[in-house]
Protein backbone atom coordinates (compact mmCIF):
# COMPACT_ATOMS: atom_id res chain seq x y z
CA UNK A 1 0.00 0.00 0.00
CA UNK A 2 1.62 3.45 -1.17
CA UNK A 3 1.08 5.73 2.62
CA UNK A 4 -0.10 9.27 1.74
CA UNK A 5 0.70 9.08 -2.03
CA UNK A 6 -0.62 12.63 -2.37
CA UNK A 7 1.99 13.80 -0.28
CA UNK A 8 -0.44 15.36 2.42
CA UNK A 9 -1.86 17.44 -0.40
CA UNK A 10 1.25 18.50 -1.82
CA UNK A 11 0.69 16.50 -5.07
CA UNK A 12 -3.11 17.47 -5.83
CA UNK A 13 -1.71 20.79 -6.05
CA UNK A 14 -3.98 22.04 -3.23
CA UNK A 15 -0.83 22.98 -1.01
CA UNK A 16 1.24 26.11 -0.83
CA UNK A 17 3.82 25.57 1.83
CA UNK A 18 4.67 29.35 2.79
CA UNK A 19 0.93 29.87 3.50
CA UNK A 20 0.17 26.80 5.79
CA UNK A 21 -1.63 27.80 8.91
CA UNK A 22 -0.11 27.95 12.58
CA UNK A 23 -0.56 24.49 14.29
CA UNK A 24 -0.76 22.65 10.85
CA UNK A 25 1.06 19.24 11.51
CA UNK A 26 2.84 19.63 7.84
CA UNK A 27 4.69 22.32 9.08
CA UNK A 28 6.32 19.88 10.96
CA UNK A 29 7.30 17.44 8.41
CA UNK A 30 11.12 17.97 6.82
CA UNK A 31 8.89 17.93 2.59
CA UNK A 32 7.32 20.50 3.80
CA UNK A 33 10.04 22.87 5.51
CA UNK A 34 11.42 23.91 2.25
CA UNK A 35 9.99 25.75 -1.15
CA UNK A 36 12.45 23.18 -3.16
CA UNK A 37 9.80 20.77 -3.99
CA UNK A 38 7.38 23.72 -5.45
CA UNK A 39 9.43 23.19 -8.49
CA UNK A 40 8.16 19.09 -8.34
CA UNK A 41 4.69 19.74 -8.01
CA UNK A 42 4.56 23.10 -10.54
CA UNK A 43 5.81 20.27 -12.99
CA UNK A 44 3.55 17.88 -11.85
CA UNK A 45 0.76 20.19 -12.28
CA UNK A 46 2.09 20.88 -16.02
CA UNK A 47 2.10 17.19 -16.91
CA UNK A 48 -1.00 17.26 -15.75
CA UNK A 49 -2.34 19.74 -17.69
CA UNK A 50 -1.09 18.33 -20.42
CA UNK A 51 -2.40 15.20 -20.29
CA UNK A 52 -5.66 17.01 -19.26
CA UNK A 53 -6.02 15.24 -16.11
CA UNK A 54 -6.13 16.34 -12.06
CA UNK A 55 -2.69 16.72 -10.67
CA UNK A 56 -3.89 14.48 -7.95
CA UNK A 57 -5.20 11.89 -10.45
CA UNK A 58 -1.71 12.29 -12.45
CA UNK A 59 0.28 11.80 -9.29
CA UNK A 60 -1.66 8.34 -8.63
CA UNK A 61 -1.76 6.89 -11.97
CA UNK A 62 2.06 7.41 -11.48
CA UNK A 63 2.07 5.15 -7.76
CA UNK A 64 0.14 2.39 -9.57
CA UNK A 65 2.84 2.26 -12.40
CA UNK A 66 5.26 1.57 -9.49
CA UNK A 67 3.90 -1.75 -10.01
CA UNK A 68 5.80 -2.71 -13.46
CA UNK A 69 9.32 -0.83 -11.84
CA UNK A 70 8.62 -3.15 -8.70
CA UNK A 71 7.26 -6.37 -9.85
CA UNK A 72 4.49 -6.35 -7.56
CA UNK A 73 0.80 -4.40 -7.20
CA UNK A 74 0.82 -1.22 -6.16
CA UNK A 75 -2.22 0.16 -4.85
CA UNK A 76 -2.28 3.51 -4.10
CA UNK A 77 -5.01 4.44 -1.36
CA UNK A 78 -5.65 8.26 -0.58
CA UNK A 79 -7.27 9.48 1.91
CA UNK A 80 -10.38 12.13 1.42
CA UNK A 81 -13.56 13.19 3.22
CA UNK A 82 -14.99 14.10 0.53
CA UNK A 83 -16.83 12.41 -2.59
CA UNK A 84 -15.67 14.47 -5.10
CA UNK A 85 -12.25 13.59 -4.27
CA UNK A 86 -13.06 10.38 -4.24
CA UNK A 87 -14.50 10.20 -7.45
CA UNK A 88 -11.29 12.03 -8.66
CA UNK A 89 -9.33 9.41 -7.19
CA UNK A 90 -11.32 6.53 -8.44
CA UNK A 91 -10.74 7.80 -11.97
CA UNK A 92 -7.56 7.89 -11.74
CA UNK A 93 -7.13 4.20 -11.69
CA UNK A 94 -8.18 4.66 -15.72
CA UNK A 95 -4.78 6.84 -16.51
CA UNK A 96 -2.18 5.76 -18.57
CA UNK A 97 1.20 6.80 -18.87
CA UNK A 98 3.59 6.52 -21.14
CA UNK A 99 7.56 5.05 -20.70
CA UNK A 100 8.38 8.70 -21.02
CA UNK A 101 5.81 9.96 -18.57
CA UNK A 102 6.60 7.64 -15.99
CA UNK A 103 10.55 8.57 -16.64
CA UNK A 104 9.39 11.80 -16.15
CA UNK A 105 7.40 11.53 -12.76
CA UNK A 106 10.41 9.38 -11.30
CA UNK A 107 12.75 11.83 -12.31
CA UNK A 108 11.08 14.50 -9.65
CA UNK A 109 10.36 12.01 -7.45
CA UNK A 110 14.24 11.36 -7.16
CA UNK A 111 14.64 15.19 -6.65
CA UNK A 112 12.25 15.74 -3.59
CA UNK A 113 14.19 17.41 -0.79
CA UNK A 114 13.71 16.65 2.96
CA UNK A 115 12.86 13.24 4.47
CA UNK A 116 9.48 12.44 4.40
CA UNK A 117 9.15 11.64 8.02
């Protein structure tokens, strides 16, 4: 199971680190300390956009094609309380990416700066 595969928000584009309220727990987590990874995500977004799919859903279909690199399922599971996230999510499972898309994704993934715990 791929843990918090949205990256607490960061992925689904719905996060801006320098304007995360006092007391919110991601302030405490090293990923989120730092503007570095705003370049990761502002590409992710572009892909995205490209593609003409959700950040969020792009950033999924990319955890479930994990599964070829691994050799084993991958099933990403993100959390939500709400259904139109969920919906999002669902349709993500219908994304395909290409050997250069996936090439792509891993190459920011590799860049991400800060532990994630």
């Amino acid at each position: 199971m791929a843990y918090s595969p949205l990256g607490r928000g960061f992925l689904a584009g719905t996060v801006d680190v320098t304007s995360l309220p006092p007391g919110d727990a991601r302030k405490r987590l090293p990923r989120f300390r730092t503007t570095a990874n705003q370049v990761i995500a502002d590409a992710v977004r572009a892909l995205a956009e490209m593609k003409g799919v959700a950040p969020a859903q792009l950033a999924l279909a990319w955890v479930h094609a994990r599964s070829e690199h691994l050799g084993i399922p991958v099933v990403p599971i993100p959390g939500t309380k709400r259904v139109k996230w969920l919906e999002q999510n669902v349709a993500a499972a219908a994304i395909e990416l290409t050997a250069d898309e996936v090439a792509t994704l891993d190459g920011l993934a590799a860049q991400a700066v800060g532990g994630r715990y």
